[in-house]
N, C-alpha and C. Protein backbone atom coordinates (compact mmCIF):
# COMPACT_ATOMS: atom_id res chain seq x y z
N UNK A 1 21.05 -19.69 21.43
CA UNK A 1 21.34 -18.32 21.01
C UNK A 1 20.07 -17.48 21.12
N UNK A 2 20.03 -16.22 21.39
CA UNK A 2 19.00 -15.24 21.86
C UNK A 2 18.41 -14.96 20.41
N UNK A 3 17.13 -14.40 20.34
CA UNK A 3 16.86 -14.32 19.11
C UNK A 3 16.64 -12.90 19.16
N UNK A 4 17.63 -11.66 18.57
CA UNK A 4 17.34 -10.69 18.58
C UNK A 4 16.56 -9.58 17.94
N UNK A 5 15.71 -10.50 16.84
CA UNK A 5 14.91 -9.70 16.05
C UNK A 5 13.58 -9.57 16.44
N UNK A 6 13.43 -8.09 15.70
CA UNK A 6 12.11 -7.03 16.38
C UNK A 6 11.22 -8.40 16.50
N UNK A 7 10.15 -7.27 17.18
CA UNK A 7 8.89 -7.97 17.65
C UNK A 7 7.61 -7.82 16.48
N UNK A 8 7.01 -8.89 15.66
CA UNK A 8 6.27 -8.81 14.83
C UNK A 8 4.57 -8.67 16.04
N UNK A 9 4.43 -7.27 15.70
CA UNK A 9 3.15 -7.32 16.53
C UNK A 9 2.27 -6.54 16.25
N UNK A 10 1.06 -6.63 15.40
CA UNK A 10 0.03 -6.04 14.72
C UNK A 10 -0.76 -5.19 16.00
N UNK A 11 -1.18 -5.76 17.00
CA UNK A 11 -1.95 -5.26 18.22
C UNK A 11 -0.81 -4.13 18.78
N UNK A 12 0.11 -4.09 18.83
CA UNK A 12 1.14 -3.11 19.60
C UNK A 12 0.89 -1.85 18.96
N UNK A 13 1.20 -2.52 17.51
CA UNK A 13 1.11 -1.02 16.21
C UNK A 13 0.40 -0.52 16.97
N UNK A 14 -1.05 -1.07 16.45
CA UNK A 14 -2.09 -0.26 16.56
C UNK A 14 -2.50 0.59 17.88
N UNK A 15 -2.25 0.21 18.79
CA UNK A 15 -1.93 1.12 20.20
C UNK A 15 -1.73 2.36 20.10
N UNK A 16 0.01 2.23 19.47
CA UNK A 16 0.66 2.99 19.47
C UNK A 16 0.44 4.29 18.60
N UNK A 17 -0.08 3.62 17.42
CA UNK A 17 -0.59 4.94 16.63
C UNK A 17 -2.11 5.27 16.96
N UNK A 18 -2.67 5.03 17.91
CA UNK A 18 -3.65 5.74 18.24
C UNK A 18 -3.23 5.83 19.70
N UNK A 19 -2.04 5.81 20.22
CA UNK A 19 -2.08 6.57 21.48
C UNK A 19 -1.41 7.98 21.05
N UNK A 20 -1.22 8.94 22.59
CA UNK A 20 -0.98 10.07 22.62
C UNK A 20 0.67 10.34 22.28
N UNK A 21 1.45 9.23 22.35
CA UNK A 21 2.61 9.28 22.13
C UNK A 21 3.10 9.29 21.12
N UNK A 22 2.30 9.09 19.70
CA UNK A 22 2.32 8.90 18.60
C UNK A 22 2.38 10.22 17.92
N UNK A 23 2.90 10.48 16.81
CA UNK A 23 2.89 12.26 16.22
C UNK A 23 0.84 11.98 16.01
N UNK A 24 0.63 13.48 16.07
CA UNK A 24 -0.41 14.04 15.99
C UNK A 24 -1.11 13.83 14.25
N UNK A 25 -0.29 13.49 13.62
CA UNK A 25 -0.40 13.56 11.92
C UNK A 25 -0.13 12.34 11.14
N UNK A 26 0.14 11.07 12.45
CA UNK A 26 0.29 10.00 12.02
C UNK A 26 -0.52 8.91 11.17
N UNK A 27 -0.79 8.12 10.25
CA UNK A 27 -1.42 7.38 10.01
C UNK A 27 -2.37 6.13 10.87
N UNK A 28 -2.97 5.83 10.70
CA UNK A 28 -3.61 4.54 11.59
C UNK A 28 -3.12 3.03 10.69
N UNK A 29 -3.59 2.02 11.27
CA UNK A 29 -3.33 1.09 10.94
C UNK A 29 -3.50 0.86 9.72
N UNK A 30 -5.01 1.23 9.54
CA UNK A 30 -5.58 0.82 7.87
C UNK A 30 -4.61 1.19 6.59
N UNK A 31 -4.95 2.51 7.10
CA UNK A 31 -4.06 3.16 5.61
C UNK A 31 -2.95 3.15 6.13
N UNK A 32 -1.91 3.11 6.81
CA UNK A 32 -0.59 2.58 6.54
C UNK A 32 -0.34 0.86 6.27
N UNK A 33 -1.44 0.20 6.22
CA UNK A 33 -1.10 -1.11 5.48
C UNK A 33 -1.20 -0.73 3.81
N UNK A 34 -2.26 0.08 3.61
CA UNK A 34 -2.85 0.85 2.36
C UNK A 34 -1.71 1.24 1.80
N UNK A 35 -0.68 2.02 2.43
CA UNK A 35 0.30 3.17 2.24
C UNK A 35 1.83 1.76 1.64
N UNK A 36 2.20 0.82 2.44
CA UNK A 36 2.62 -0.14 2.58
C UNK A 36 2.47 -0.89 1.20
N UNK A 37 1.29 -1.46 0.97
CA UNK A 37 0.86 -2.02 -0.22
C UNK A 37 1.20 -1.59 -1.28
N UNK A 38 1.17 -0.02 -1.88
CA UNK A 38 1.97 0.56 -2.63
C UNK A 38 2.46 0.76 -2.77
N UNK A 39 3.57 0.90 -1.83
CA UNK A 39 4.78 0.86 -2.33
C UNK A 39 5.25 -0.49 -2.68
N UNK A 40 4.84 -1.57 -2.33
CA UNK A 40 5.04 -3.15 -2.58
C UNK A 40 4.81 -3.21 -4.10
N UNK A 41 3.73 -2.64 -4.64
CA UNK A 41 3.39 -2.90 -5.98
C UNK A 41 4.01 -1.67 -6.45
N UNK A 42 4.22 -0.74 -6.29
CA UNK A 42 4.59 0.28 -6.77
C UNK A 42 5.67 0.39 -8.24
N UNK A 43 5.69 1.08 -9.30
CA UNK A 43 6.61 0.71 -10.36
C UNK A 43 7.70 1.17 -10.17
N UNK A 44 7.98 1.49 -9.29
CA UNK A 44 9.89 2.05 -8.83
C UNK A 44 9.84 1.69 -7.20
N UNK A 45 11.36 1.17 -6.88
CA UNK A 45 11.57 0.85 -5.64
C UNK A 45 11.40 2.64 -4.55
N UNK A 46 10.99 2.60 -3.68
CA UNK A 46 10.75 3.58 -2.91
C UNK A 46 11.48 3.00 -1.50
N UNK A 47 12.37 3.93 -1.32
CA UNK A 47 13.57 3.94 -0.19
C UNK A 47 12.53 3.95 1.30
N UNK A 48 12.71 3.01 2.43
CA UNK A 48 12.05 2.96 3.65
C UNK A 48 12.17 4.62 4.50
N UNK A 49 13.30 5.31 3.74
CA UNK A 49 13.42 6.43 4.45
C UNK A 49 12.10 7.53 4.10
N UNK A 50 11.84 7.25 2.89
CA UNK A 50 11.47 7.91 2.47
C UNK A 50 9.85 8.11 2.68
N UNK A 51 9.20 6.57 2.23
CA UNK A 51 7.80 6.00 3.17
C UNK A 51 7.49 6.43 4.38
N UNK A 52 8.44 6.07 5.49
CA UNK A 52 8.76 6.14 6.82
C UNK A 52 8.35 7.12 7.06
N UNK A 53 8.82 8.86 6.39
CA UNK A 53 8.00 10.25 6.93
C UNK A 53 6.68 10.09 6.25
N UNK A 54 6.71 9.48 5.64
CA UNK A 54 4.98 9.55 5.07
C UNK A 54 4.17 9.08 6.58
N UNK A 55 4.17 8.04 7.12
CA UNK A 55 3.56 7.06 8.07
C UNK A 55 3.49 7.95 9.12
N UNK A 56 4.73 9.02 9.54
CA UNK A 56 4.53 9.58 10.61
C UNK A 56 4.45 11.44 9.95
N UNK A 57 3.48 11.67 9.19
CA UNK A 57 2.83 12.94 8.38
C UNK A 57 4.12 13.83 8.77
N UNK A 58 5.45 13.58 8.38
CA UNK A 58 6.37 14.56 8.52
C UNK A 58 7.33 14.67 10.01
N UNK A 59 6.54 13.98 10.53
CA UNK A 59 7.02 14.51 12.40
C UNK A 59 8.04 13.34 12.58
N UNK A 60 8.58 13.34 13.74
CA UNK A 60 9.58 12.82 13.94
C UNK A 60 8.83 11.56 15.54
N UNK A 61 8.53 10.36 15.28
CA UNK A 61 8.07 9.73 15.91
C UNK A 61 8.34 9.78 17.65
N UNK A 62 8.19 9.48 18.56
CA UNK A 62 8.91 9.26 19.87
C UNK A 62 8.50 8.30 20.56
N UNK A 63 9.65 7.58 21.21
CA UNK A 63 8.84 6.15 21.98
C UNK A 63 9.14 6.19 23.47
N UNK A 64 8.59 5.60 24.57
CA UNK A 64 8.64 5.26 25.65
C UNK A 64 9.84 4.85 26.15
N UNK A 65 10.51 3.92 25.42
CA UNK A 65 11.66 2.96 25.71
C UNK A 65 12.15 2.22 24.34
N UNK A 66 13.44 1.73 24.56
CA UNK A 66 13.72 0.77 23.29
C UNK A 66 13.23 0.01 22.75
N UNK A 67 12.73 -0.62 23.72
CA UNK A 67 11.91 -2.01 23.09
C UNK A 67 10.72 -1.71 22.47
N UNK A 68 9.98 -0.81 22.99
CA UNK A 68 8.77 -0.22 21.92
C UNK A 68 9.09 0.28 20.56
N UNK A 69 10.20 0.88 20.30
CA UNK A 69 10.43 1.47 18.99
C UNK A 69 10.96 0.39 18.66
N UNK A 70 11.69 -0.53 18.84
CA UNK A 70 11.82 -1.80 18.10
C UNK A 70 10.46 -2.61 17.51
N UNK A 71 9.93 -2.91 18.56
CA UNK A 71 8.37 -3.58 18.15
C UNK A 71 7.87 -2.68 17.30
N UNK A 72 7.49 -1.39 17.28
CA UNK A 72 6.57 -0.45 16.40
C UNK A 72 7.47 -0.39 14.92
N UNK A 73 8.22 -0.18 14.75
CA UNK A 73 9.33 -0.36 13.71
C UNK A 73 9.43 -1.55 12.66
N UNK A 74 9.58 -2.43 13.84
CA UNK A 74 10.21 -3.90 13.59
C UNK A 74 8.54 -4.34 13.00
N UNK A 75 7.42 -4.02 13.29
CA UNK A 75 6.22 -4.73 12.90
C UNK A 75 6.30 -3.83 11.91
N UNK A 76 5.74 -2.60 11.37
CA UNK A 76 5.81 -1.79 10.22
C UNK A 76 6.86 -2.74 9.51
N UNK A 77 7.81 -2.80 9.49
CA UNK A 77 9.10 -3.77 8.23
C UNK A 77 8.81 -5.26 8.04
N UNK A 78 7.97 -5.34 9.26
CA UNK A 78 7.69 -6.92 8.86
C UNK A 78 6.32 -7.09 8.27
N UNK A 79 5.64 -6.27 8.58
CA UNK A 79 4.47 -6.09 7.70
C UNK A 79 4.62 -6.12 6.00
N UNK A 80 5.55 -4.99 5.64
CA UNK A 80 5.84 -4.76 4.58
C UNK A 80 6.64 -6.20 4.26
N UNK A 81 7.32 -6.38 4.83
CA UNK A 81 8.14 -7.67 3.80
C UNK A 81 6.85 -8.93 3.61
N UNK A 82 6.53 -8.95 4.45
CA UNK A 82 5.12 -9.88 4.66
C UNK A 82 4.56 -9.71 3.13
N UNK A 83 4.18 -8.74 2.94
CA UNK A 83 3.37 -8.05 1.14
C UNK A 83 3.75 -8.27 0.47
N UNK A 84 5.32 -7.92 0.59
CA UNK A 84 6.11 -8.22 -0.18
C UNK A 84 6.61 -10.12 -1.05
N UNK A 85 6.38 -10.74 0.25
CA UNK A 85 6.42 -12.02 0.16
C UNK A 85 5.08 -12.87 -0.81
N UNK A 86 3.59 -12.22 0.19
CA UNK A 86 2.51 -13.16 -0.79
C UNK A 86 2.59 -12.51 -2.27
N UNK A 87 3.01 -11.27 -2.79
CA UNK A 87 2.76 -11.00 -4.04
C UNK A 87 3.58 -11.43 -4.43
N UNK A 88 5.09 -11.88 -4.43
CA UNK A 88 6.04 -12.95 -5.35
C UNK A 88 5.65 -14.44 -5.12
N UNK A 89 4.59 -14.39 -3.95
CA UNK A 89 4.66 -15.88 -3.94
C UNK A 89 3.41 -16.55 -4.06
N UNK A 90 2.42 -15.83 -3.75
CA UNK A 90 1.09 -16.21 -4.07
C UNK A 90 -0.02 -14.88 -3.76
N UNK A 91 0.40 -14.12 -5.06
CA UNK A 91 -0.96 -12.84 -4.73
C UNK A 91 -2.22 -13.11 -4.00
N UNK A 92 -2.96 -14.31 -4.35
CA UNK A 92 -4.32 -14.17 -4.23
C UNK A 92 -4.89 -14.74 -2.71
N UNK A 93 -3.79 -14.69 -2.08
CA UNK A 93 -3.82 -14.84 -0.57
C UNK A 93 -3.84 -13.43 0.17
N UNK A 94 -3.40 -12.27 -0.90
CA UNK A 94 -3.32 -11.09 -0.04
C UNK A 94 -4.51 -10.83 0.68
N UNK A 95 -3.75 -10.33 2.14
CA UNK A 95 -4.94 -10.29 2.68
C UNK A 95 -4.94 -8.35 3.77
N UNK A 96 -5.96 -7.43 2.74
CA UNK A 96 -5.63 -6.58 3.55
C UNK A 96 -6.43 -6.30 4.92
N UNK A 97 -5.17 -4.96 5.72
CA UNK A 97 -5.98 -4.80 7.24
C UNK A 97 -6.87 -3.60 6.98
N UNK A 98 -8.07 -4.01 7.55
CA UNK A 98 -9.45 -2.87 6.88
C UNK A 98 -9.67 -2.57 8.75
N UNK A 99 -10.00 -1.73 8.77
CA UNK A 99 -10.69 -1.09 9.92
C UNK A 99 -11.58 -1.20 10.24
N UNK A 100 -12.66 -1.76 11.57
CA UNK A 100 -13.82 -2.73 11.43
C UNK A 100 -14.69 -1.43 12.73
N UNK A 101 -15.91 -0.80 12.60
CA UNK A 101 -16.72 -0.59 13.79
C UNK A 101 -16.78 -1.15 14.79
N UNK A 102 -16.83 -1.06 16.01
CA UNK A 102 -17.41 -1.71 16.87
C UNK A 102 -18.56 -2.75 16.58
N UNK A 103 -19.51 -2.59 15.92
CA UNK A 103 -20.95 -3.08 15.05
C UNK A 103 -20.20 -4.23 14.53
N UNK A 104 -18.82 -4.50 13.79
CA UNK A 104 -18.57 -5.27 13.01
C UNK A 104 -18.01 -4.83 11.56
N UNK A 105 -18.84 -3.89 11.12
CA UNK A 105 -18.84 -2.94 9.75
C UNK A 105 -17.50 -2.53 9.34
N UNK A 106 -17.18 -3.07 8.30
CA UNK A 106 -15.85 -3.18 7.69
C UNK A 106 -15.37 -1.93 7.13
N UNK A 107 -14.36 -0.83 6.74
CA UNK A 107 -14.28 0.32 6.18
C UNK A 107 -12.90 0.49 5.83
N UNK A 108 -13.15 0.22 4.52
CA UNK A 108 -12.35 0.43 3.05
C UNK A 108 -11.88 1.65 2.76
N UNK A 109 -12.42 2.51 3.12
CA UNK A 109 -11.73 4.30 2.64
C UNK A 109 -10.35 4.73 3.28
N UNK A 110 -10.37 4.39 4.62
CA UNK A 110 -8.96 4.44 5.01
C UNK A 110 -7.51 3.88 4.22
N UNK A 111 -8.23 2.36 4.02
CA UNK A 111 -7.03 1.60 3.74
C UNK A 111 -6.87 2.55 1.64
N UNK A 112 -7.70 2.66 0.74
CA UNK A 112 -7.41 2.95 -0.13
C UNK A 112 -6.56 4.69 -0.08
N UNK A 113 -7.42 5.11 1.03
CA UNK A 113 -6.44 6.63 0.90
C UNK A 113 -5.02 6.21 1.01
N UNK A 114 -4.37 5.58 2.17
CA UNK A 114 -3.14 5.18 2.08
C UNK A 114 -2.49 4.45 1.28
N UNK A 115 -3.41 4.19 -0.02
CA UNK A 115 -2.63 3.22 -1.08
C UNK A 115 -2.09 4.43 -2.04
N UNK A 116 -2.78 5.51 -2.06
CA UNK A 116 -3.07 6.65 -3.04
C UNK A 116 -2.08 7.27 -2.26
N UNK A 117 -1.68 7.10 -1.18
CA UNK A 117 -0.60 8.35 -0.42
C UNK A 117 0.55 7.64 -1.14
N UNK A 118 0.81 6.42 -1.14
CA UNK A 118 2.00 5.40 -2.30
C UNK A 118 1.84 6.41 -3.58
N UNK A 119 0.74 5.99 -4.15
CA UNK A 119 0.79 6.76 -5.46
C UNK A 119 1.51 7.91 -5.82
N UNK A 120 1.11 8.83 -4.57
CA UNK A 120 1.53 10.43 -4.71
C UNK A 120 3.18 10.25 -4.65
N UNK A 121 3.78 9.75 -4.06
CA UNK A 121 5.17 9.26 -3.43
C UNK A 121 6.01 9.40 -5.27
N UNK A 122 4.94 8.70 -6.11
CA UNK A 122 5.65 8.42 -7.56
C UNK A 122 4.63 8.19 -8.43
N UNK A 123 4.03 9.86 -8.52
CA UNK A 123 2.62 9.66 -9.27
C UNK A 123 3.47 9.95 -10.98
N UNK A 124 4.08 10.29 -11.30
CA UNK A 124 4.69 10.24 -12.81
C UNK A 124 5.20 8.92 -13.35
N UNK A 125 5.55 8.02 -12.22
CA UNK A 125 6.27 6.44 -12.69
C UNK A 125 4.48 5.89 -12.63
N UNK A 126 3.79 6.20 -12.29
CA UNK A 126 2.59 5.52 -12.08
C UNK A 126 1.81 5.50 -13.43
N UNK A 127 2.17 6.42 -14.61
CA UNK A 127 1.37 7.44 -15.40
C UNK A 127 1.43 6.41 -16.67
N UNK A 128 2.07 5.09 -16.80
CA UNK A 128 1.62 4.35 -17.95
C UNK A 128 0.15 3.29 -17.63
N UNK A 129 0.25 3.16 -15.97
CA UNK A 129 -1.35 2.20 -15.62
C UNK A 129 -2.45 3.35 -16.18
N UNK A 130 -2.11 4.47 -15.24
CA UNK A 130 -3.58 5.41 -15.63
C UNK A 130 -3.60 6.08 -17.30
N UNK A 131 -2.41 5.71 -18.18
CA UNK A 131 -3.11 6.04 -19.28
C UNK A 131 -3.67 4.86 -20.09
N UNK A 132 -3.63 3.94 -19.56
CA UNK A 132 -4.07 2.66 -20.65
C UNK A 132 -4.97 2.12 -20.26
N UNK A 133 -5.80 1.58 -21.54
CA UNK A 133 -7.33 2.02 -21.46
C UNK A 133 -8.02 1.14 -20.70
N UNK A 134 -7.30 -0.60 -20.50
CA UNK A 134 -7.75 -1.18 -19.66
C UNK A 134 -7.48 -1.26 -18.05
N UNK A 135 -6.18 -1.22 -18.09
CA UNK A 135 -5.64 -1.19 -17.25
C UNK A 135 -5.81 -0.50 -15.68
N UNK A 136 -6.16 0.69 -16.44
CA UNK A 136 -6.45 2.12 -15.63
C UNK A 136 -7.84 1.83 -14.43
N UNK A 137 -9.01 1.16 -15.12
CA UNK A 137 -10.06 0.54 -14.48
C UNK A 137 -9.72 -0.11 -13.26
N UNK A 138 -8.53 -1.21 -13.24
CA UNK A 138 -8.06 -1.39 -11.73
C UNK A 138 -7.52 -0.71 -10.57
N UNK A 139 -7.05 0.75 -10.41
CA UNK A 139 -7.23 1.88 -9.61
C UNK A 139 -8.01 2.57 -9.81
N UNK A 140 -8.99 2.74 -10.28
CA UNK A 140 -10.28 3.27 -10.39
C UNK A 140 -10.98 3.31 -9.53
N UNK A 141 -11.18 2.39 -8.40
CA UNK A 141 -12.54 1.55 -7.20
C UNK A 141 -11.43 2.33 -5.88
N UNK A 142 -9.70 1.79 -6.38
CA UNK A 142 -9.37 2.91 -5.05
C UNK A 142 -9.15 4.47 -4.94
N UNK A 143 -9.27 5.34 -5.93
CA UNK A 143 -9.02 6.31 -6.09
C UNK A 143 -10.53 6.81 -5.74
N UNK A 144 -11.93 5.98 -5.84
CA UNK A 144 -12.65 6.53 -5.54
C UNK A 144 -13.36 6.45 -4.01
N UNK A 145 -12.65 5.52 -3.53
CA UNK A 145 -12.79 4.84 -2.35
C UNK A 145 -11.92 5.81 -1.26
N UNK A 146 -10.81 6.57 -1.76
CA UNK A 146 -9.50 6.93 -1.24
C UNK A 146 -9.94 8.33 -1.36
N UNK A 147 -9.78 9.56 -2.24
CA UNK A 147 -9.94 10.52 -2.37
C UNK A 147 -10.17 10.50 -3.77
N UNK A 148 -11.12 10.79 -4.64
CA UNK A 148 -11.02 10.57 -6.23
C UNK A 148 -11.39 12.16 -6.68
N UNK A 149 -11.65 13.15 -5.71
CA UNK A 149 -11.64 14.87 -6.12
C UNK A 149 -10.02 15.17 -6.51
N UNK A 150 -8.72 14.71 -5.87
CA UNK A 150 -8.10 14.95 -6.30
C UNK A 150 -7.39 14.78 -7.53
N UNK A 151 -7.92 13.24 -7.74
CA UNK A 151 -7.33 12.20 -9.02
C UNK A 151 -8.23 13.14 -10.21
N UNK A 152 -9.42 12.95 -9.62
CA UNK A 152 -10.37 12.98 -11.47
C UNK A 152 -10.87 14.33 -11.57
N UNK A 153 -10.70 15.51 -10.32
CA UNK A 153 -11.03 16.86 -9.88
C UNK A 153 -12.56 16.64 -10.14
N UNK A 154 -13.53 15.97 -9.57
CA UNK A 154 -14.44 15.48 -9.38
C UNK A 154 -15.31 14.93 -8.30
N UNK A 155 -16.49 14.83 -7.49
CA UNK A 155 -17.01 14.13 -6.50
C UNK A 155 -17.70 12.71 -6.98
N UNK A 156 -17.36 11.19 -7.04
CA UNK A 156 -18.24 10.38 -7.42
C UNK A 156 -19.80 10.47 -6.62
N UNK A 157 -20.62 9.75 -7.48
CA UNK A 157 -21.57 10.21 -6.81
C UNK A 157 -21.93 9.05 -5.48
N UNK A 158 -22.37 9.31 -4.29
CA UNK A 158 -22.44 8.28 -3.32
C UNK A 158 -22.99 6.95 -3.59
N UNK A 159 -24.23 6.79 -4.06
CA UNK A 159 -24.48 5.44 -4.60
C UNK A 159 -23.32 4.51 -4.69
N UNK A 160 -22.64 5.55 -6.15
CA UNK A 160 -21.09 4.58 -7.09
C UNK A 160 -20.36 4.54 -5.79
N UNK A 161 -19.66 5.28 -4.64
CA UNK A 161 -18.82 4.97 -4.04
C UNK A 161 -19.80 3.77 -2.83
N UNK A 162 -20.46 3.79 -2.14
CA UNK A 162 -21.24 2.87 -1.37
C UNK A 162 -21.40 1.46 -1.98
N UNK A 163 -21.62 1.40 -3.23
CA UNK A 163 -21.41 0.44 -4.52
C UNK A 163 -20.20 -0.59 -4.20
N UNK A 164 -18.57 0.43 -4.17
CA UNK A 164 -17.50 0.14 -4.14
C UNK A 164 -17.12 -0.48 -2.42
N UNK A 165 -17.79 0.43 -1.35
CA UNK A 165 -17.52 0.27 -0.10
C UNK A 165 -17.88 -0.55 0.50
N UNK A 166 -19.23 -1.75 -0.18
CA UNK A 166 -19.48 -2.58 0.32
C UNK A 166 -19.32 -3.97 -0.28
N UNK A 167 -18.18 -4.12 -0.79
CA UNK A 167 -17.24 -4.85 -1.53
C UNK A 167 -16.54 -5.07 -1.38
N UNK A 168 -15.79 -5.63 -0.15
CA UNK A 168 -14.06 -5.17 0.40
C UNK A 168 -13.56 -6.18 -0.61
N UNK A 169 -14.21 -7.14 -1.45
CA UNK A 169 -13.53 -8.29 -1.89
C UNK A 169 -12.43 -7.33 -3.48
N UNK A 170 -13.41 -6.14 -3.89
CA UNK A 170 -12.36 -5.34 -4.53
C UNK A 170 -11.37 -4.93 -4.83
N UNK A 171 -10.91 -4.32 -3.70
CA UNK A 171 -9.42 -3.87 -3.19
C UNK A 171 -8.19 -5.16 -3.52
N UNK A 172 -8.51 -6.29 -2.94
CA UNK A 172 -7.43 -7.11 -3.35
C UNK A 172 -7.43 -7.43 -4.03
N UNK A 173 -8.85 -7.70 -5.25
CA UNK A 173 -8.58 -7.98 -6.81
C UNK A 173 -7.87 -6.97 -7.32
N UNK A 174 -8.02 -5.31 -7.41
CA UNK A 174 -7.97 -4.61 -7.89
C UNK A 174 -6.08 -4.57 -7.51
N UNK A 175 -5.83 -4.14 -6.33
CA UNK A 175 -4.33 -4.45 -5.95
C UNK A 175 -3.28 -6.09 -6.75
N UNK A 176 -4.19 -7.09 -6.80
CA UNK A 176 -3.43 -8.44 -7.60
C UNK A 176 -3.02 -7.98 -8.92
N UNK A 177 -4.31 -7.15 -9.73
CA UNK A 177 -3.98 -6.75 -11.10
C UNK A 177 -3.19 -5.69 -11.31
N UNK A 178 -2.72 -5.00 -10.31
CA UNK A 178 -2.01 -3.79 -10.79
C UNK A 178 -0.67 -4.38 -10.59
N UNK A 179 -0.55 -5.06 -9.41
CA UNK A 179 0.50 -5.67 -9.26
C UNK A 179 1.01 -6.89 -10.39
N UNK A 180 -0.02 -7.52 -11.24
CA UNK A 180 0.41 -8.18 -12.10
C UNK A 180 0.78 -7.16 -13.76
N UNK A 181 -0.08 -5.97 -13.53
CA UNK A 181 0.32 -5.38 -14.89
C UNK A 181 1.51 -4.65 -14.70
N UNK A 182 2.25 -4.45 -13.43
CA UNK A 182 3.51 -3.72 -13.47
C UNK A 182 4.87 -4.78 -13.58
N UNK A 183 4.24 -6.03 -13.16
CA UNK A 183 5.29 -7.24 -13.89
C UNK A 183 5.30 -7.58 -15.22
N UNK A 184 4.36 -6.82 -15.50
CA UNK A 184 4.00 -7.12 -17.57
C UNK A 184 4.74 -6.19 -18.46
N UNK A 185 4.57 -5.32 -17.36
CA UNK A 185 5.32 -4.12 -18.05
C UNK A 185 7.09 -4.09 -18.35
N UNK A 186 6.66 -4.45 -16.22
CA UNK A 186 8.66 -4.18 -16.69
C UNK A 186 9.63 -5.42 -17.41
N UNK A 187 9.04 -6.15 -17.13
CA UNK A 187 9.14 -7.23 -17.95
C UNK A 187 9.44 -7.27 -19.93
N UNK A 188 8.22 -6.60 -20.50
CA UNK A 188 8.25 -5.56 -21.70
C UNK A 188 9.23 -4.55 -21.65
N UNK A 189 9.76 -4.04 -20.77
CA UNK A 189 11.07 -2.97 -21.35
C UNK A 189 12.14 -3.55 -21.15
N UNK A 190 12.58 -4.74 -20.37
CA UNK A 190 13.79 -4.77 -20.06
C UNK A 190 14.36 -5.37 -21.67
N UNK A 191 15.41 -5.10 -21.73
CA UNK A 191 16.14 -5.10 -22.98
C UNK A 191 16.05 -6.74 -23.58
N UNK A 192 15.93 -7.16 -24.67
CA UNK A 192 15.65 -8.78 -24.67
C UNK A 192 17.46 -8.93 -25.63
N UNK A 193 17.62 -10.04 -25.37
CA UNK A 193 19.35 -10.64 -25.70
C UNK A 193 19.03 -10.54 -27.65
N UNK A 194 20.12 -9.80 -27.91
CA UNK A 194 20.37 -10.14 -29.70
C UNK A 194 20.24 -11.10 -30.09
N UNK A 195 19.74 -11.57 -31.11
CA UNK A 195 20.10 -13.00 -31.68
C UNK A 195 21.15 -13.15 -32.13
N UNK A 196 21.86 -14.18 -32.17
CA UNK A 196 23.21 -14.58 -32.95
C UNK A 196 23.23 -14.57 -34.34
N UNK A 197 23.88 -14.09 -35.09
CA UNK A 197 24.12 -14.31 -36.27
C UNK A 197 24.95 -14.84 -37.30
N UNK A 198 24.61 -16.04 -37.61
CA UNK A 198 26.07 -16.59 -38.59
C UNK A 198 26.41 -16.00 -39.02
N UNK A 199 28.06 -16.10 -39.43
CA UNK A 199 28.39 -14.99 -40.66
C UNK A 199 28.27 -16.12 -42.12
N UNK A 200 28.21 -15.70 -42.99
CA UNK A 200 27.52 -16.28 -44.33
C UNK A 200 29.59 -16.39 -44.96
């Protein structure tokens, strides 16, 4: 039997959103794994329709042929289920895609802006991590890494962010714990069973 499912292909993505065929306002690889990730951890399910115009900044994508929008598609969904998979099944394997220089030089700012573009998606369901007092410290490193003038209406000072940027080991601690305090949480509201009561 033929195996008709998309093509899982990280190298294609990336082509594609840095070729000319791609919308003009599109994301790159980094931060749409960034973008991806949050919604994975995110505290409310967020509809693929809805992500989906995020990735392509509003525009309406266009492909060459079928089989490319399958592969470009089909890897974006398999990416995401991929995230989806090590954080129910073993967080501390996450492993994110960072954007590397030519030189080698690893760069973290991309991938956190696109975690923070998640955020914006459902920044009011987000609003019990950032008010609690410990908690809050684990998006802290990406909000400053990502854009943190908008979060804290503030510039960190370069040192503190260079501090953060040459640390990639951060990001996935910081992503394990948020992702473990939003299982703490919802976990804490869901309704717990009555106890039984003899009648006397």
């Amino acid at each position: 039997m033929a195996d008709n499912s998309p093509e899982f292909d990280l190298e294609a993505l990336d082509a594609y959103l840095m070729s000319d065929a791609s919308p003009d306002n599109c994301m790159m690889l980094s931060d749409l794994d960034g973008l991806l990730t949050g919604i994975v951890v995110a505290p409310e399910l967020i509809p693929p329709s809805e992500w989906m115009s995020a990735i392509w900044g509003g525009e309406e994508p266009e492909f060459e042929s079928e089989r490319r929008r399958q592969t470009v598609l089909g890897t974006i969904m398999g990416r995401y289920n991929e995230i989806v998979a090590v954080m129910n099944s073993d967080p501390d394997s996450f492993d994110p895609i960072f954007e590397r220089w030519p030189d080698g030089e690893v760069v973290v700012t991309d991938w956190a802006a696109g975690f923070l573009d998640a955020i914006k998606l459902r920044h009011k369901a987000w609003e019990p991590l950032f008010k609690h007092p410990r908690a809050k410290l684990l998006v802290e490193p990406l909000i400053i890494l990502g854009d943190d003038e908008n979060f804290f209406g503030r510039s960190t000072p370069e040192p503190e962010r260079r501090f953060y940027a040459s640390r990639q080991t951060v990001i996935p601690t910081c992503v394990i714990g948020i992702n473990d305090f939003w299982r703490d949480w919802q976990s804490r509201r869901k309704p717990q069973p009555r106890r039984n009561r003899g009648r006397r």
